[in-house]
Protein backbone atom coordinates (compact mmCIF):
# COMPACT_ATOMS: atom_id res chain seq x y z
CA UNK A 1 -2.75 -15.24 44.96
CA UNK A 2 -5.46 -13.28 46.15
CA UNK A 3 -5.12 -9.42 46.17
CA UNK A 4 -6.29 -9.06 49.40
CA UNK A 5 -3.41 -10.85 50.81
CA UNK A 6 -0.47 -8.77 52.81
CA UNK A 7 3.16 -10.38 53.95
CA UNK A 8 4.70 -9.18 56.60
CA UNK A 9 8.31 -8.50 56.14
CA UNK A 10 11.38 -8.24 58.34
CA UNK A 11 13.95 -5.99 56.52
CA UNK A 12 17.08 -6.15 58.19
CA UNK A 13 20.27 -4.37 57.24
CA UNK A 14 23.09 -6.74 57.48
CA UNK A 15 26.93 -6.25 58.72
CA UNK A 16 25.62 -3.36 61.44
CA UNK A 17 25.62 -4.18 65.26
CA UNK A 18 23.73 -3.32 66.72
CA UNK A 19 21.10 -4.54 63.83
CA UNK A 20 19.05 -1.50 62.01
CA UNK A 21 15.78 -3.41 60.88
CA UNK A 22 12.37 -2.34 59.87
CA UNK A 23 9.18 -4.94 60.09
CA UNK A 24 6.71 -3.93 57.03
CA UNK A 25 3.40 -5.01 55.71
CA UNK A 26 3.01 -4.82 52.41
CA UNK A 27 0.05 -6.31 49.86
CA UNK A 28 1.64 -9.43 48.53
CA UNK A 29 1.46 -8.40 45.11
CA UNK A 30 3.81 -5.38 44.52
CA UNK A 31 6.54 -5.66 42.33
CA UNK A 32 10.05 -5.96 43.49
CA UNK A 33 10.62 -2.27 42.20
CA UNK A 34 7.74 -1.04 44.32
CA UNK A 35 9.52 -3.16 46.94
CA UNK A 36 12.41 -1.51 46.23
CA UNK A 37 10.89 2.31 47.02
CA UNK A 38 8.83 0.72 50.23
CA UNK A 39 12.92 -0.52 51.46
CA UNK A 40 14.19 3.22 50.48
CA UNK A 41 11.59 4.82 52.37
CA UNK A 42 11.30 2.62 55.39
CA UNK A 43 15.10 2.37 56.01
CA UNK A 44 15.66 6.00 55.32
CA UNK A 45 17.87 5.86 51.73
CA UNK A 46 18.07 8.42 49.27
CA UNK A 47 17.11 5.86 46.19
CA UNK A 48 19.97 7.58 44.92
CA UNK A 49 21.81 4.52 43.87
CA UNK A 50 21.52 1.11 42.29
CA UNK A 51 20.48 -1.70 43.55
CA UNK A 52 19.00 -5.38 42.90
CA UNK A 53 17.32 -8.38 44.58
CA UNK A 54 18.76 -12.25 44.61
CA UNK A 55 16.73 -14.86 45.81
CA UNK A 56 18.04 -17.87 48.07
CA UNK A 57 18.69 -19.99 44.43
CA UNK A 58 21.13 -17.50 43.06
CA UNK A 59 18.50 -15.70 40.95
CA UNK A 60 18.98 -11.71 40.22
CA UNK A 61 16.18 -9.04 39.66
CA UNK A 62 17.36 -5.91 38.41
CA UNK A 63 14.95 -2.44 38.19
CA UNK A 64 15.25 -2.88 34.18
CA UNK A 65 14.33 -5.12 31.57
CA UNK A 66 17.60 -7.24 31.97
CA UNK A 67 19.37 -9.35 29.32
CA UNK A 68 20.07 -12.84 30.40
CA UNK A 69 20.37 -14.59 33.56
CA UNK A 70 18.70 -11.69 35.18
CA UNK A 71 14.98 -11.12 35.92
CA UNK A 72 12.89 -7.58 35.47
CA UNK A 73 12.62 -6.63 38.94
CA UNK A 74 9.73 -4.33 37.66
CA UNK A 75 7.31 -7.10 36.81
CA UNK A 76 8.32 -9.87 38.55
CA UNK A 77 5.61 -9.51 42.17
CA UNK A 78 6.52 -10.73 45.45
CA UNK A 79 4.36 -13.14 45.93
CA UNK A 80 6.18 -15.52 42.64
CA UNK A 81 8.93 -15.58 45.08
CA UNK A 82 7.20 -15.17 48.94
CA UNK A 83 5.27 -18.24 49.21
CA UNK A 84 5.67 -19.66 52.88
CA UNK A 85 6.88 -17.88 56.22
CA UNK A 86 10.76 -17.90 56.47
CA UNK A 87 11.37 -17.49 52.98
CA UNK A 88 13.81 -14.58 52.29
CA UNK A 89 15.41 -12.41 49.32
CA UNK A 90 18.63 -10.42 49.77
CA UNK A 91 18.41 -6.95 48.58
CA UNK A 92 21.72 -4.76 47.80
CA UNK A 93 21.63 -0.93 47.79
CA UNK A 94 24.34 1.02 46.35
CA UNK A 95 26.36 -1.73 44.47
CA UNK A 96 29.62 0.05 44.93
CA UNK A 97 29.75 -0.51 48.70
CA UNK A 98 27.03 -2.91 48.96
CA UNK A 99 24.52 -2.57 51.72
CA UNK A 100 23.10 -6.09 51.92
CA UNK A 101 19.93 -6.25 53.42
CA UNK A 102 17.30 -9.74 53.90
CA UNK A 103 14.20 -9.20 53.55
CA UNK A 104 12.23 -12.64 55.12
CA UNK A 105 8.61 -13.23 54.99
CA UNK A 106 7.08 -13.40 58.65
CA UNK A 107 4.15 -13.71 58.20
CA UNK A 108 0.93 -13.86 55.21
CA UNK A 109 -2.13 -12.31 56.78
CA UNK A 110 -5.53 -11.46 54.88
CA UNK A 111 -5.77 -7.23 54.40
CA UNK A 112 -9.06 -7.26 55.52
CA UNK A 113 -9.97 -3.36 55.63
CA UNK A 114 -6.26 -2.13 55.56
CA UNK A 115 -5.71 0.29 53.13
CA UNK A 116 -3.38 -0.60 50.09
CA UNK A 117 -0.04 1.18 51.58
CA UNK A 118 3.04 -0.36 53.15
CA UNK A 119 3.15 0.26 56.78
CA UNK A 120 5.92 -0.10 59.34
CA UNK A 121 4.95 -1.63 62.42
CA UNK A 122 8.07 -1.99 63.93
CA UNK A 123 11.86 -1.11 63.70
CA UNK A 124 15.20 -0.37 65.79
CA UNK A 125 17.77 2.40 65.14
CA UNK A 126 18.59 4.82 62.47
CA UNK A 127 19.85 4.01 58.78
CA UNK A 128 23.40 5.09 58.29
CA UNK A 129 23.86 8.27 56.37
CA UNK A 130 23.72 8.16 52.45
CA UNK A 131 27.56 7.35 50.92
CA UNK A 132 29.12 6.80 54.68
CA UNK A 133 31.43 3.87 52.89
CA UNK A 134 29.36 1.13 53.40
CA UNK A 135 29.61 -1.34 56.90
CA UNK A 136 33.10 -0.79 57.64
CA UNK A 137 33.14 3.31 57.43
CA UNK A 138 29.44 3.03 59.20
CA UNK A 139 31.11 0.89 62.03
CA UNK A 140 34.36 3.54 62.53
CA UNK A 141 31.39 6.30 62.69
CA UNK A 142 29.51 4.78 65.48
CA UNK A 143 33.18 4.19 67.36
CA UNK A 144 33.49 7.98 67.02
CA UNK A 145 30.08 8.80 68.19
CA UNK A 146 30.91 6.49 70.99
CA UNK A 147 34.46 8.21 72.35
CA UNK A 148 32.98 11.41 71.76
CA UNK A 149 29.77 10.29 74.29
CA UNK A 150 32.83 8.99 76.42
CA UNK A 151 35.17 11.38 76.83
CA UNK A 152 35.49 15.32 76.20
CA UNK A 153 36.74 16.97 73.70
CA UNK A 154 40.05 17.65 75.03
CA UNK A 155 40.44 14.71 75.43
CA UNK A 156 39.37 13.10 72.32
CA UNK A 157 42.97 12.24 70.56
CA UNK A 158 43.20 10.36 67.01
CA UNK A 159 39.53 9.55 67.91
CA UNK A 160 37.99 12.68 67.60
CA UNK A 161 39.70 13.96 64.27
CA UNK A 162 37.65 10.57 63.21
CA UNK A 163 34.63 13.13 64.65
CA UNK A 164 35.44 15.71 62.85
CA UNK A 165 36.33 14.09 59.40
CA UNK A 166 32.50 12.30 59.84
CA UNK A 167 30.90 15.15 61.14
CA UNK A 168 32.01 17.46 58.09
CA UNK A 169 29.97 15.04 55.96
CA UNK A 170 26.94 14.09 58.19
CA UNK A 171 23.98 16.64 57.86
CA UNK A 172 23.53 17.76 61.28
CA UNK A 173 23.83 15.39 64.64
CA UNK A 174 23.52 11.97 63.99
CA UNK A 175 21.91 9.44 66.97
CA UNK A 176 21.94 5.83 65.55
CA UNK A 177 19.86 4.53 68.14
CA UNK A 178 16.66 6.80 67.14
CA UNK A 179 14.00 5.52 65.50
CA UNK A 180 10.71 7.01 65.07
CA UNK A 181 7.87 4.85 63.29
CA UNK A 182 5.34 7.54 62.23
CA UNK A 183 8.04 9.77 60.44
CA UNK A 184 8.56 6.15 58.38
CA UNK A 185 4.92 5.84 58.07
CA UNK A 186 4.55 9.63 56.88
CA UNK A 187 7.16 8.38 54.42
CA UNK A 188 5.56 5.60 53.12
CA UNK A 189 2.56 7.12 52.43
CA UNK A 190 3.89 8.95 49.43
CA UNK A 191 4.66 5.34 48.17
CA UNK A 192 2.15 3.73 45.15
CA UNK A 193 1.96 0.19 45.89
């Protein structure tokens, strides 16, 4: 495929409602492990954890060189998977509570002069905080964000010790509808694609 060729990718972060999702474009010829830090940086991770790819036929890429019935994620480029507009890969960060995102080709486009980064040109809300418990925990936090925005704090009940037990781990206030494209851009930028 030719190098000056860039796919446009919807990320979005399964088993959260309202959806958190990031839309990317990337040169179609990054590895999945460069794919991996573009995810990290877009959606807001730490990288701190592992995490693989599986295609829709059942096939796993791991950051290694795998043994087996697993691919190297670090040499194996998106575009041997990406070919046509609505394919899709499912990407899991932090195995342990598994936060499943699919990543779907939109679009192929030609780079013309764009520079060879990952951009964001679109998203909606915030990431959930690093080692929340995965989609269940996430989901209590945002009910607790919610009665607290509801009601005062006399009057919080059962629901707002579930405030304070999440706010003694969150690192400072926490609004999961924000979203703010050029702090992901400023993040990406540090990224070698």
């Amino acid at each position: 495929m030719n190098p000056k060729v860039v796919f446009t990718l919807k990320i979005t972060l399964t088993d959260t409602h309202p959806l958190v999702w990031r839309r990317l474009v990337v040169p179609a010829d990054i590895t999945l492990l460069q794919l991996n830090d573009v995810i990290q940086a877009a959606m807001g991770w730490s990288n701190s954890h592992l995490h693989y790819f599986a295609d829709k036929n059942g096939k796993f890429y791991t950051p290694a060189r795998p043994a087996g019935a697993v691919s190297d994620g670090a040499r194996t480029q998106l575009n041997a998977i990406f070919r046509t507009a609505g394919d899709w890969v499912r990407y899991v960060y932090d195995c342990g509570v598994a936060w499943e995102h699919t990543v779907e080709l939109e679009l192929v486009g030609d780079a013309g002069k764009r520079s060879r980064r990952a951009e964001c040109v679109a998203g909606q809300r915030r990431c959930p905080p690093e080692d929340c418990g995965g989609p269940g925990s996430f989901a209590q936090l945002l009910e607790a964000l919610s009665v607290k925005k509801r009601m005062t704090r006399s009057r919080l009940g059962i629901n707002g010790r579930s405030q304070s037990f999440f706010q003694g781990w969150l690192e400072g206030p926490f609004k999961p509808e924000a979203f703010n494209r050029s702090r992901v851009n400023s993040a990406l930028r540090d990224i070698r694609v």
